[in-house]
C-alpha atoms as a PDB file:
ATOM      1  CA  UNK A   1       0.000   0.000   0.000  1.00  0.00           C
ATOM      2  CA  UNK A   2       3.251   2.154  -0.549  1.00  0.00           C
ATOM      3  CA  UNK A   3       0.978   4.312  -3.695  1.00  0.00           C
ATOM      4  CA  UNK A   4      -0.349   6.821  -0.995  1.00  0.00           C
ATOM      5  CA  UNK A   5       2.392   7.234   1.065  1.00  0.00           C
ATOM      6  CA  UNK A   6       2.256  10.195   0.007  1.00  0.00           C
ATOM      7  CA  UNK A   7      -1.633  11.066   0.823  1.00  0.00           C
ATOM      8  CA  UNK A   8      -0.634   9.762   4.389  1.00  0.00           C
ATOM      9  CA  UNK A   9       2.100  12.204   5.162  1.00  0.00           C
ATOM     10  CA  UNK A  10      -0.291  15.498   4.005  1.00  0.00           C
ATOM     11  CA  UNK A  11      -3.269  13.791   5.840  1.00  0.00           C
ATOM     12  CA  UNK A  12      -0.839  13.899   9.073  1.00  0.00           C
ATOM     13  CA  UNK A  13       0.577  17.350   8.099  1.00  0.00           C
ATOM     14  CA  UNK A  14      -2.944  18.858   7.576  1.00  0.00           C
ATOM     15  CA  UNK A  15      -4.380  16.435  10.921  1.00  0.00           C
ATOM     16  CA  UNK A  16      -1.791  18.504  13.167  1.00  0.00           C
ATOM     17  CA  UNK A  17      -2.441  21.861  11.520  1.00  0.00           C
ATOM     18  CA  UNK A  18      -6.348  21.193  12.507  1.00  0.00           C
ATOM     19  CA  UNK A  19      -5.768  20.106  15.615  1.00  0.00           C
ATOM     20  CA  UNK A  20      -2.724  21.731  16.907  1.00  0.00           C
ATOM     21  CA  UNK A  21      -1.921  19.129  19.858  1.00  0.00           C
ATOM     22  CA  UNK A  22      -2.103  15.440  19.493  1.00  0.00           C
ATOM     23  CA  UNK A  23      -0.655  12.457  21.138  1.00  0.00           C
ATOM     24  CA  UNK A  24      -0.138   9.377  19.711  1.00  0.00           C
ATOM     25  CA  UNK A  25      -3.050   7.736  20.677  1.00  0.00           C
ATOM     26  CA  UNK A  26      -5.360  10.898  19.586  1.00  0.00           C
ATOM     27  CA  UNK A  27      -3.606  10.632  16.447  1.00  0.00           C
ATOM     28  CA  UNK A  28      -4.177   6.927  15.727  1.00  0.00           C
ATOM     29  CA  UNK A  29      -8.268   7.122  16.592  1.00  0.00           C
ATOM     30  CA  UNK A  30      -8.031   9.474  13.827  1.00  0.00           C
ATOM     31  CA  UNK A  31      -6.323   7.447  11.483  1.00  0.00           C
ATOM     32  CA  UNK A  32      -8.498   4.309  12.266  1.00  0.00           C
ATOM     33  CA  UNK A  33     -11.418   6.835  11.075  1.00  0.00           C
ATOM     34  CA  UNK A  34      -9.669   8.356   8.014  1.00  0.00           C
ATOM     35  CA  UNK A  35      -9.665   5.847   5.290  1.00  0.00           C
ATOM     36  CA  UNK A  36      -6.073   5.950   4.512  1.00  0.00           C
ATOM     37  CA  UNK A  37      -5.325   3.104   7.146  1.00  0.00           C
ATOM     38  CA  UNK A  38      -3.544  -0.022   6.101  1.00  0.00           C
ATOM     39  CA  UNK A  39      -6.951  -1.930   6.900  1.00  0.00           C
ATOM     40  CA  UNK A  40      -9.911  -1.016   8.052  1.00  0.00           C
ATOM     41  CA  UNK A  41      -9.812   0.419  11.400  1.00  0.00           C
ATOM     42  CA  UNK A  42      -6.226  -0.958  11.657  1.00  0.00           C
ATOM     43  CA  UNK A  43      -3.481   1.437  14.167  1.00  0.00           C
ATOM     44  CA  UNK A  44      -0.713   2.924  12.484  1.00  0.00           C
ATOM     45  CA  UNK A  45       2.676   1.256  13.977  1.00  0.00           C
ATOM     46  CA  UNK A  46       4.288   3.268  16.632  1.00  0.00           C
ATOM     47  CA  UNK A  47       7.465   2.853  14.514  1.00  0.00           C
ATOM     48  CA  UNK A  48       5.709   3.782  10.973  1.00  0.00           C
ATOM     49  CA  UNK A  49       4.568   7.248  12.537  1.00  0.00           C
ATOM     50  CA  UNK A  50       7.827   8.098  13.656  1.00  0.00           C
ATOM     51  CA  UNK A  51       9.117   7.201   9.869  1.00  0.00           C
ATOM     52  CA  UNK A  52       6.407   8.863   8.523  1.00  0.00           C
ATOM     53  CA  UNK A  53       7.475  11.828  10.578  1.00  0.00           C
ATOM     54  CA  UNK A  54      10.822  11.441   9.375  1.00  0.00           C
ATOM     55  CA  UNK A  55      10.079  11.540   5.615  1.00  0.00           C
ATOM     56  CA  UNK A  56       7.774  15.111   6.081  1.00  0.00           C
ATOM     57  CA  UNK A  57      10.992  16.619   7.546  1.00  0.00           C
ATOM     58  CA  UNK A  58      12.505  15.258   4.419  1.00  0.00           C
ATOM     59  CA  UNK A  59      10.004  16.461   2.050  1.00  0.00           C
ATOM     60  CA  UNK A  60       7.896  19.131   3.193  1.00  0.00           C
ATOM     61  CA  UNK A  61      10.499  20.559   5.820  1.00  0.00           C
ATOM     62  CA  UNK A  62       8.024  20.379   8.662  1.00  0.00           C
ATOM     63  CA  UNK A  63       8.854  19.215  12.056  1.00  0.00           C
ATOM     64  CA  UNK A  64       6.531  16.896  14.214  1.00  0.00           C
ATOM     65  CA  UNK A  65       7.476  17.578  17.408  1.00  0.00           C
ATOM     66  CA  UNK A  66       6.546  16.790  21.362  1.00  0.00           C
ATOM     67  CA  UNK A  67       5.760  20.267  22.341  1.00  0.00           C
ATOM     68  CA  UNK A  68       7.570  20.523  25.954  1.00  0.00           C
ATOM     69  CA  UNK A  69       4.697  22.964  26.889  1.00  0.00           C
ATOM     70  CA  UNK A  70       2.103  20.723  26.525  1.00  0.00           C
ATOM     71  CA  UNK A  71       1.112  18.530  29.050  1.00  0.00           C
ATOM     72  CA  UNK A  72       0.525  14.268  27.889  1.00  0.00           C
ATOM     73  CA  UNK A  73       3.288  13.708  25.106  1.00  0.00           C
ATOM     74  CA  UNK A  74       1.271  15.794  22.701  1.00  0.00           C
ATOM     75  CA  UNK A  75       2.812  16.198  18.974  1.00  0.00           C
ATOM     76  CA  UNK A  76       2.500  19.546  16.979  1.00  0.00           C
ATOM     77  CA  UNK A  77       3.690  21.053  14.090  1.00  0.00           C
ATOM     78  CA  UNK A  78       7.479  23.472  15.107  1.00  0.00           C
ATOM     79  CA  UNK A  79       6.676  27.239  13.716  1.00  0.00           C
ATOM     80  CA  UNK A  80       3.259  26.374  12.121  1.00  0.00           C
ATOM     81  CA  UNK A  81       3.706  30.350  11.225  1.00  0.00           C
ATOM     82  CA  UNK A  82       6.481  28.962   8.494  1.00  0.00           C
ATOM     83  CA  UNK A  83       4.509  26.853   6.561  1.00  0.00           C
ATOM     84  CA  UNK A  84       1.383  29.334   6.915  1.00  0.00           C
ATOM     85  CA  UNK A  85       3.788  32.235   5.184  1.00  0.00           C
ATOM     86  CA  UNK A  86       4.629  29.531   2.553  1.00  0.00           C
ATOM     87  CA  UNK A  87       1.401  29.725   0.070  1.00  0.00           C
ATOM     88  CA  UNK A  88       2.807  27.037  -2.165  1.00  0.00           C
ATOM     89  CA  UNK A  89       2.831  24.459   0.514  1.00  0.00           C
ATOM     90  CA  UNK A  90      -0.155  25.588   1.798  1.00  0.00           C
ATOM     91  CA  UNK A  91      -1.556  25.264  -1.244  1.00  0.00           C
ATOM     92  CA  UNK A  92       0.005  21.628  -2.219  1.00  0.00           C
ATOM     93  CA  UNK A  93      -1.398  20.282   1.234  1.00  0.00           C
ATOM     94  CA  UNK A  94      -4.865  22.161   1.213  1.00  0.00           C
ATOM     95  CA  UNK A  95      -5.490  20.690  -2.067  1.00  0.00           C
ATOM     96  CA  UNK A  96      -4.095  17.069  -1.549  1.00  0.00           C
ATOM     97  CA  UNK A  97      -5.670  16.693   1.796  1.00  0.00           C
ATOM     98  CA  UNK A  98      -8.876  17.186  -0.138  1.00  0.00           C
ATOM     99  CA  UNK A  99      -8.005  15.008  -2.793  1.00  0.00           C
ATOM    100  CA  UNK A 100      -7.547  12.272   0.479  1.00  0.00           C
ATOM    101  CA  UNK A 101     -10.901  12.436   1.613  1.00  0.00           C
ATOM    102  CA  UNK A 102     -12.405  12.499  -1.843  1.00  0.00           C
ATOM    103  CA  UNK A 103     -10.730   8.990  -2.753  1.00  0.00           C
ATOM    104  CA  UNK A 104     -11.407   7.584   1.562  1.00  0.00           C
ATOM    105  CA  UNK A 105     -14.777   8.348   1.674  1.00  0.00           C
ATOM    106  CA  UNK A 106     -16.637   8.149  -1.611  1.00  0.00           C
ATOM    107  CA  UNK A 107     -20.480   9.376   0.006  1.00  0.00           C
ATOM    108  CA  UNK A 108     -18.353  12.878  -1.065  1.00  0.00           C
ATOM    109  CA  UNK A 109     -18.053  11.644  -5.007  1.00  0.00           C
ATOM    110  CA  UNK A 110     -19.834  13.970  -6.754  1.00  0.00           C
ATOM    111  CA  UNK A 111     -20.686  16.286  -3.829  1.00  0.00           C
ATOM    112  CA  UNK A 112     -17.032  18.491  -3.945  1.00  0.00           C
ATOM    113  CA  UNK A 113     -16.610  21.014  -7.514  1.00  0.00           C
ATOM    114  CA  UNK A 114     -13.437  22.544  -7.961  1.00  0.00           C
ATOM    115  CA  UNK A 115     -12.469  25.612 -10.752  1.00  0.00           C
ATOM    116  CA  UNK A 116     -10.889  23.847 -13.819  1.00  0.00           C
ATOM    117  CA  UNK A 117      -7.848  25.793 -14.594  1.00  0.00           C
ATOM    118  CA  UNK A 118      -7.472  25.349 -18.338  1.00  0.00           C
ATOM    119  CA  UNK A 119      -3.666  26.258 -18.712  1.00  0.00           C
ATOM    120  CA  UNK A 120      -2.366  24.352 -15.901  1.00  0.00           C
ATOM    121  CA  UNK A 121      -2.605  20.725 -17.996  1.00  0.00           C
ATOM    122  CA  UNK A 122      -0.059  21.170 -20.838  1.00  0.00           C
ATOM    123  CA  UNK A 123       2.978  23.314 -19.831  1.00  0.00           C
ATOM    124  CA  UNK A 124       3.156  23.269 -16.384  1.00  0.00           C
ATOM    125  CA  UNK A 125       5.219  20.465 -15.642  1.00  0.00           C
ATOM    126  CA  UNK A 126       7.523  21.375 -18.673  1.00  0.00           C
ATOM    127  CA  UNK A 127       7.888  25.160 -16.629  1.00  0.00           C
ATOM    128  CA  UNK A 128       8.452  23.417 -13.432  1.00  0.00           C
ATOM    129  CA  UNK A 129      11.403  21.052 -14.747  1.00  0.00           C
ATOM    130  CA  UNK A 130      12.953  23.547 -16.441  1.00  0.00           C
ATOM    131  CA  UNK A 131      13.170  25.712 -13.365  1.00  0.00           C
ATOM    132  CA  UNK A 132      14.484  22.959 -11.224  1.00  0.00           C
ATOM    133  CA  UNK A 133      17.189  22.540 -13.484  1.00  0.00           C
ATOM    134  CA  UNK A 134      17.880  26.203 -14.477  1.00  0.00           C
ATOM    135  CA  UNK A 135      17.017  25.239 -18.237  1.00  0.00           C
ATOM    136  CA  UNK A 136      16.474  27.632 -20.608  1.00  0.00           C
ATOM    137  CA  UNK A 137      12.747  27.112 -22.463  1.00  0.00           C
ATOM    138  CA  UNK A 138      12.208  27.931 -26.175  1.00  0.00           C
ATOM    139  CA  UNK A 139       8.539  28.971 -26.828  1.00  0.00           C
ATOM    140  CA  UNK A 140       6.182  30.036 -29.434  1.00  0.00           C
ATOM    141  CA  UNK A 141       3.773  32.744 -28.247  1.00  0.00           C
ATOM    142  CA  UNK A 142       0.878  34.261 -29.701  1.00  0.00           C
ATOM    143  CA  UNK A 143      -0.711  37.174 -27.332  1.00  0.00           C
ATOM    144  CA  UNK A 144      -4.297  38.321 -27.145  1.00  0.00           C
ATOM    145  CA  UNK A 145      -5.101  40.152 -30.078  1.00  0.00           C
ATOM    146  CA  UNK A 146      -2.000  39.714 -32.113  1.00  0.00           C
ATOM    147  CA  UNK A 147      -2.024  37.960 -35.692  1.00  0.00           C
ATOM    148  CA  UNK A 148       1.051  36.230 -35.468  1.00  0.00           C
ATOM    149  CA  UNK A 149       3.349  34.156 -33.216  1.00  0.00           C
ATOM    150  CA  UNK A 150       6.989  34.601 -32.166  1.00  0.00           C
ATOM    151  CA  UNK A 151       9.485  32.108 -30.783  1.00  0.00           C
ATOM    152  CA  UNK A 152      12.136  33.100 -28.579  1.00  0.00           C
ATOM    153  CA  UNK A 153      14.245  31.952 -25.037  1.00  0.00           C
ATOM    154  CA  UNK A 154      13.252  33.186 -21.718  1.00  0.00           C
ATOM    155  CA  UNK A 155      14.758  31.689 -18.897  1.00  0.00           C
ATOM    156  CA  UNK A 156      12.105  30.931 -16.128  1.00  0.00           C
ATOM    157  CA  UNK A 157      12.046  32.039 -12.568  1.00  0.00           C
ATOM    158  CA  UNK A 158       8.585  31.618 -11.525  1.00  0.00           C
ATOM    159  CA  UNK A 159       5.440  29.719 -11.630  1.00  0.00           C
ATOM    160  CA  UNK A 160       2.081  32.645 -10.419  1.00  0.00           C
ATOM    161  CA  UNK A 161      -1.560  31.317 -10.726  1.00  0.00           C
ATOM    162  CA  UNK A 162      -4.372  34.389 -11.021  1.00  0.00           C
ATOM    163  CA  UNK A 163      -8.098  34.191 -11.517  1.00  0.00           C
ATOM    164  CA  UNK A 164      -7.847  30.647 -13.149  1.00  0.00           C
ATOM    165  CA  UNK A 165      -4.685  31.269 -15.798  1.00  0.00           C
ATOM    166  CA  UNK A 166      -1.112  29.671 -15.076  1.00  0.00           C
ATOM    167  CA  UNK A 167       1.991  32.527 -15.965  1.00  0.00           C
ATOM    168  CA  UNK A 168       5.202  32.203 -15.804  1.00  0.00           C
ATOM    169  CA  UNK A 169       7.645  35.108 -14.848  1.00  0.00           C
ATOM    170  CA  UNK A 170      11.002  34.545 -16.616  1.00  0.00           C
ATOM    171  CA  UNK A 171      13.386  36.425 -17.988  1.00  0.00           C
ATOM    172  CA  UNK A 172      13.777  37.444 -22.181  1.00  0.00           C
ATOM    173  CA  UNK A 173      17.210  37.503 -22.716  1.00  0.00           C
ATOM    174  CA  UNK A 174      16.577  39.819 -26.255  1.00  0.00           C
ATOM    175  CA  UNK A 175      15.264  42.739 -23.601  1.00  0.00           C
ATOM    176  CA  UNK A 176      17.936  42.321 -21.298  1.00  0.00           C
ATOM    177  CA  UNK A 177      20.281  43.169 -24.602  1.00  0.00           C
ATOM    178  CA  UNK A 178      17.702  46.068 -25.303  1.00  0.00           C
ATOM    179  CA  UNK A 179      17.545  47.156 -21.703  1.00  0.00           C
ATOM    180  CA  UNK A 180      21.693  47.099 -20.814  1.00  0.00           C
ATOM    181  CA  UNK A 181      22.737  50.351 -22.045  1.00  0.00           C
ATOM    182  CA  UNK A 182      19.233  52.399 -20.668  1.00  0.00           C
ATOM    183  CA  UNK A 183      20.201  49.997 -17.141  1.00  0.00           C
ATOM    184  CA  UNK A 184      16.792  49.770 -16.526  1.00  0.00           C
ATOM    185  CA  UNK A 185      17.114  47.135 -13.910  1.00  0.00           C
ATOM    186  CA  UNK A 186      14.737  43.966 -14.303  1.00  0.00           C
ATOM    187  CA  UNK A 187      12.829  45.746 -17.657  1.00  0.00           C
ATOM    188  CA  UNK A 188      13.582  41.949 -18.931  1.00  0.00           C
ATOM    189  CA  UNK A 189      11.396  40.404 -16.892  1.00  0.00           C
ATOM    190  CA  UNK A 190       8.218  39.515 -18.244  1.00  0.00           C
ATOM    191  CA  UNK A 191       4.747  37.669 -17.762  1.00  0.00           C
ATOM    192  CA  UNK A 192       3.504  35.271 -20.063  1.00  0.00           C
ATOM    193  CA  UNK A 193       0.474  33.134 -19.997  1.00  0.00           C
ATOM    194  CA  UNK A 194       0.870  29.386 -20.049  1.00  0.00           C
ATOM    195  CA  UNK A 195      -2.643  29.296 -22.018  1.00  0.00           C
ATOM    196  CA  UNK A 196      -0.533  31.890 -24.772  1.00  0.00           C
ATOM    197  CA  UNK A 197       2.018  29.210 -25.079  1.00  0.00           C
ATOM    198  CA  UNK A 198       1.994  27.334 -28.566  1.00  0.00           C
ATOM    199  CA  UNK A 199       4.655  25.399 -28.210  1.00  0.00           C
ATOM    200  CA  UNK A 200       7.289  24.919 -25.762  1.00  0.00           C
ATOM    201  CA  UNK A 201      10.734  23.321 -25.935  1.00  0.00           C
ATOM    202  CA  UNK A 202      13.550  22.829 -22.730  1.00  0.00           C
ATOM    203  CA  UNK A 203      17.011  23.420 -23.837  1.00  0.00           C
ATOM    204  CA  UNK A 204      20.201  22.007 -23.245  1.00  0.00           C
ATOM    205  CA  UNK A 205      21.536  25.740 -22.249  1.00  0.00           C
ATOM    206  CA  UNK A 206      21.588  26.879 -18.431  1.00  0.00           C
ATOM    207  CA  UNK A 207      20.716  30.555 -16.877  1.00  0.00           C
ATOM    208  CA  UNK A 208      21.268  31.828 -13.296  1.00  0.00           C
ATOM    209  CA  UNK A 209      18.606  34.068 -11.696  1.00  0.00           C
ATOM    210  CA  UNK A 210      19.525  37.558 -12.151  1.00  0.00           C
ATOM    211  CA  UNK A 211      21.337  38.848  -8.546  1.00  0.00           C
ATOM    212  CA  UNK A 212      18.741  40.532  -6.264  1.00  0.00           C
ATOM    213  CA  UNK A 213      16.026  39.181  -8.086  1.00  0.00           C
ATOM    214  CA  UNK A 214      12.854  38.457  -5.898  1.00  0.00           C
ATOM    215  CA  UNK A 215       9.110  37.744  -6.911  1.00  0.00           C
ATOM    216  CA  UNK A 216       7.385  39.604  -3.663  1.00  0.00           C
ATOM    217  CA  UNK A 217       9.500  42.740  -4.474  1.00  0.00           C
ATOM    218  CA  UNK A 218       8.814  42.820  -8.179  1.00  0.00           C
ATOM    219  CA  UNK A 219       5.212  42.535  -7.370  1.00  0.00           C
ATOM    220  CA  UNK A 220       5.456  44.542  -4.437  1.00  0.00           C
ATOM    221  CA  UNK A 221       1.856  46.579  -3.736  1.00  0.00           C
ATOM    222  CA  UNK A 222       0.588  44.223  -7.224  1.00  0.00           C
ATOM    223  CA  UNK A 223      -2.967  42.909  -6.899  1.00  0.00           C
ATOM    224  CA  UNK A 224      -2.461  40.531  -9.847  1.00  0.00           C
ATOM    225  CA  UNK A 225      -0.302  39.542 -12.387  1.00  0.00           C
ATOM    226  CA  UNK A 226       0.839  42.645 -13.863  1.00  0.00           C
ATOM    227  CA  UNK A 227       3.910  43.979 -12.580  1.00  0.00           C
ATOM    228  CA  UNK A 228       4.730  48.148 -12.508  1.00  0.00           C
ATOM    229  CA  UNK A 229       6.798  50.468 -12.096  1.00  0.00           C
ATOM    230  CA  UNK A 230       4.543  52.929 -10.625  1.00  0.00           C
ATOM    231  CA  UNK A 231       4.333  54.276  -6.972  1.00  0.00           C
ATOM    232  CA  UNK A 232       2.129  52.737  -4.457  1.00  0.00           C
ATOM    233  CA  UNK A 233      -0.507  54.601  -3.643  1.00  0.00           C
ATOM    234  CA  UNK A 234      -3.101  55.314  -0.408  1.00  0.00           C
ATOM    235  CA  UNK A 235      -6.731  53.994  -1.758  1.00  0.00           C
ATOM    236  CA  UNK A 236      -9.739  54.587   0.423  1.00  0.00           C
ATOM    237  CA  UNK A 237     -12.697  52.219  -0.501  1.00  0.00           C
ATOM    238  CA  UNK A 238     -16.521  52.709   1.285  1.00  0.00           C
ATOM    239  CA  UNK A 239     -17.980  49.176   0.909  1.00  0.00           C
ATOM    240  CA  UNK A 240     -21.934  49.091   1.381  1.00  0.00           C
ATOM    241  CA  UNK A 241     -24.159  46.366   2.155  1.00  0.00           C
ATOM    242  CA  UNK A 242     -23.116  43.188   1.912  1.00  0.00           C
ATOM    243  CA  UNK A 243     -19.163  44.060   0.528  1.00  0.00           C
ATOM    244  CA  UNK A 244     -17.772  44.643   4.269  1.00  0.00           C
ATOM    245  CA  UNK A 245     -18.427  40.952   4.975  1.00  0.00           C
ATOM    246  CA  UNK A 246     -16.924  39.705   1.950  1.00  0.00           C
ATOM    247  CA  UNK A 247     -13.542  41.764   2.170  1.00  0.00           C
ATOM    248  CA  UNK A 248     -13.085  40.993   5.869  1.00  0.00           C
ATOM    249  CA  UNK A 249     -13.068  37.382   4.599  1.00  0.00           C
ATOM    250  CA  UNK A 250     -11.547  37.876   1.485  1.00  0.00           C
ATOM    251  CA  UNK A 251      -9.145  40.680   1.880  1.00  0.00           C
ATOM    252  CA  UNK A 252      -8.362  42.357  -1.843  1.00  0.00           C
ATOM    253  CA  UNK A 253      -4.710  43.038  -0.961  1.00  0.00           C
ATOM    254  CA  UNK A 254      -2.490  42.163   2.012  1.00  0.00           C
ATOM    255  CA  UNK A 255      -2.675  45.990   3.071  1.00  0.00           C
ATOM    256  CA  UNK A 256      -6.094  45.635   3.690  1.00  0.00           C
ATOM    257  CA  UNK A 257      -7.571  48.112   6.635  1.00  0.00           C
ATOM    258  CA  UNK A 258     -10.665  48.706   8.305  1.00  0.00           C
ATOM    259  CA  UNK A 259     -10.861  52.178   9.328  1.00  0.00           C
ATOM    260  CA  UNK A 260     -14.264  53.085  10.032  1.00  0.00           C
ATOM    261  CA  UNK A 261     -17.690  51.034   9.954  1.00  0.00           C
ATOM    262  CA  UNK A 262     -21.122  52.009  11.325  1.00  0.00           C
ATOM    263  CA  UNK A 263     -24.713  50.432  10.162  1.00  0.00           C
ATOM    264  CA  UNK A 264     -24.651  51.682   6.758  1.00  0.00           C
ATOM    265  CA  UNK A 265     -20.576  51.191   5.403  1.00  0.00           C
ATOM    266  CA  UNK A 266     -17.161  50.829   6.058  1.00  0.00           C
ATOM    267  CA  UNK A 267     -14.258  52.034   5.155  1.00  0.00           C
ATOM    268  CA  UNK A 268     -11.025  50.108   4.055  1.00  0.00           C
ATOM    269  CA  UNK A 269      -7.747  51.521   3.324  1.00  0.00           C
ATOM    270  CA  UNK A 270      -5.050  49.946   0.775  1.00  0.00           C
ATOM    271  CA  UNK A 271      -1.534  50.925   0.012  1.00  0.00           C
ATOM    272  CA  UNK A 272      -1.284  49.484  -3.449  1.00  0.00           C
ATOM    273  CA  UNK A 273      -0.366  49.942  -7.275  1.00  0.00           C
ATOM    274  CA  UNK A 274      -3.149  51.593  -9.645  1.00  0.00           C
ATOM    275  CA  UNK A 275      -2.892  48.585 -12.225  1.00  0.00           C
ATOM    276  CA  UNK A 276      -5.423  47.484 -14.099  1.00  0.00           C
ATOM    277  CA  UNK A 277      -5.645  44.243 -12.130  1.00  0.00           C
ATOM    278  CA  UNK A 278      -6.920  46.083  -8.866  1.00  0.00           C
ATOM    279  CA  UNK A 279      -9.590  48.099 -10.970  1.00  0.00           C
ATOM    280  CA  UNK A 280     -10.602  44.602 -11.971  1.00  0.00           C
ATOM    281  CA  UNK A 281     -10.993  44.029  -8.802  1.00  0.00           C
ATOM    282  CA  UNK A 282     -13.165  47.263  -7.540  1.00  0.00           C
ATOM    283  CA  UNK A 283     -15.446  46.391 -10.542  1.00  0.00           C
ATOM    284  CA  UNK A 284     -15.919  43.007  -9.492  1.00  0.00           C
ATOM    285  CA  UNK A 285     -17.771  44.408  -6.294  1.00  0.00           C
ATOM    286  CA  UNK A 286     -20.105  46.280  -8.216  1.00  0.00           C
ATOM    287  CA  UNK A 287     -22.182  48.958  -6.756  1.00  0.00           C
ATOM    288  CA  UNK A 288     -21.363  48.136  -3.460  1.00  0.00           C
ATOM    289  CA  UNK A 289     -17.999  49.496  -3.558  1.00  0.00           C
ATOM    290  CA  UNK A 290     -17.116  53.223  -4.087  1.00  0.00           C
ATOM    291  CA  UNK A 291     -13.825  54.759  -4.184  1.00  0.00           C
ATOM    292  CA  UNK A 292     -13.346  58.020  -1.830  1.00  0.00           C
ATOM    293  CA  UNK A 293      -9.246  58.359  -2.527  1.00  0.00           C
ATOM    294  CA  UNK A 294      -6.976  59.220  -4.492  1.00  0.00           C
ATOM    295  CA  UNK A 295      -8.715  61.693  -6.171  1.00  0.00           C
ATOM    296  CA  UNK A 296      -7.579  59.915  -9.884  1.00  0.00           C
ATOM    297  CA  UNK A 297      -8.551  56.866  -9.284  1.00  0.00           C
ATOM    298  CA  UNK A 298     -12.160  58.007  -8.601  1.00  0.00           C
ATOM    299  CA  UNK A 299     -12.125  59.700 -12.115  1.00  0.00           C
ATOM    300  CA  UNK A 300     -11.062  56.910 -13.671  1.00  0.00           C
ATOM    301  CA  UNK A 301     -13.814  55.013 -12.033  1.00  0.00           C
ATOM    302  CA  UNK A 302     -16.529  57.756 -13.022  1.00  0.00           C
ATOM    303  CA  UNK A 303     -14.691  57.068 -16.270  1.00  0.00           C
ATOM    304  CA  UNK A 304     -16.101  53.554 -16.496  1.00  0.00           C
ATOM    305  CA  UNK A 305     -19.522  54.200 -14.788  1.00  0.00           C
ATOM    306  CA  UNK A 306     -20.483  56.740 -17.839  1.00  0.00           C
ATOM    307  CA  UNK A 307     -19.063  53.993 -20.435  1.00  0.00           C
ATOM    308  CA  UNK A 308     -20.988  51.435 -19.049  1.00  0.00           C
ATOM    309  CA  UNK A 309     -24.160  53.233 -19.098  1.00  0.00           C
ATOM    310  CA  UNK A 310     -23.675  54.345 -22.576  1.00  0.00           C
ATOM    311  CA  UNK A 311     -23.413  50.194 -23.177  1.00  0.00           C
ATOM    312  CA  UNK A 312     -27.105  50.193 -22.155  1.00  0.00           C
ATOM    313  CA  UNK A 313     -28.625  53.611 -23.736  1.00  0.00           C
ATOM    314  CA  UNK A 314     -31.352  53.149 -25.665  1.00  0.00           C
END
């Protein structure tokens, strides 16, 4: 039964991050009652929860440990705030964990819908070999509303999901020639779509990442996947009706504030970039949000109120 091995160490991962403090014995009720066990209601081995402890460490980097603090031999998870702040393995384990109690208890089948993400499927593993090994990838890209393709090398850094599309952030070694002489640092690096992505070939040619290259700098104050040069600006937002209860729960940006709220609104503050990605995002909310600050973002908003209206003029 060595196939989900793999199901068993995110099912004791996520089991810990649930529960916080477990002993042994609290821990093996649970795995009697979680489907994964070697046989029905069968214990897990003293000695195979101490190797399966051993191979998380190995693979996830996350330590099962008797918390001294804790009263009863109770296990927990060493600076749970680590693997929080990590959003990939959050995201692996989140998703896998699910994927474990789909397959142990099948009265879910059918019950559980998930977004299909269409680009994910063909180049993703491609992207994330090549960025293991540092291999350059040659790729034929056509963009939204261009005619024709063009095949070039970028040398990817970074795999960013957003709103259901896969993008990779790499480097295009014909800008960095472009860019050397203005020494506009990190013009090179650029976004492209996986679902833009005709064809894709790894190379037998190596890169390093630029020096001082990092992803949460270059989208530093970004709401999306459009990076910018641009300052980061103080937005105000008054929320009405039901919109406070959605962005408390789903924050639009990691600046998120609440600054004010009575019966009628509240106010949240933002310190963010004026892309295009967070005006997708206002819109989204639709008139329950209205912009108080800065003063040009609310133009460009009564911008897209009057063009909207003329869409429905009759």
């Amino acid at each position: 039964m060595a196939s989900n091995l793999f199901g068993r160490y995110v099912w004791l991962i996520d089991l810990l991050r649930q529960y916080k403090h477990l002993s042994y014995k609290e821990i093996n009720a649970k795995w009697q009652k979680s489907g994964l066990s070697y046989g029905e209601g069968d214990d897990i081995p003293l000695r195979t929860f101490h190797n399966h402890r051993a191979a998380i460490k190995d693979i996830f980097d996350v330590y099962i440990e008797i918390d001294p603090e804790v009263s009863g031999y109770k296990y927990h998870i060493e600076e749970p705030e680590r693997l929080q702040s990590d959003t990939l393995r959050s995201w692996l384990i989140d998703s896998y964990a699910t994927l474990n109690q789909l397959q142990a208890d099948k009265k879910l089948e059918g019950r559980i819908r998930f977004e299909n993400i269409p680009s994910g499927g063909k180049w993703l593993t491609l992207f994330m070999q090549a960025m293991r090994e540092n291999k350059v990838v040659e790729i034929t890209h056509q963009g939204f509303g261009k005619e024709c393709t063009s095949t070039f090398e970028i040398e990817p850094y970074n795999l960013k999901v957003v709103k259901r599309r896969w993008y990779v952030i790499a480097n295009n070694p014909y800008y960095a020639d472009c860019n050397r002489r203005q020494n506009n640092n990190f013009k090179e690096i650029r976004v492209y779509g996986l679902d833009r992505i005709l064809k894709a070939n790894i190379l037998d040619k190596t890169f390093e990442i630029k020096p001082g290259f990092n992803i949460d700098k270059f989208y530093e104050g970004c709401t999306g996947v459009i990076p910018s040069d641009d300052d980061i600006e103080h937005v105000v937002l008054r929320a009405y009706w039901n919109a406070p209860d959605y962005l408390r729960t789903l924050p639009l940006h990691e600046s998120q504030k609440e600054i004010e709220s009575n019966d009628e609104y509240a106010l949240f503050s933002y310190d963010v970039k004026l892309t295009y990605d967070f005006l997708q995002l206002i819109m989204q909310q639709g008139d329950q949000i209205e912009v108080l600050e800065p003063a040009s973002l609310r133009e460009q908003m009564r911008n897209v109120a009057k063009r909207l209206t003329s869409y429905y003029d009759v």
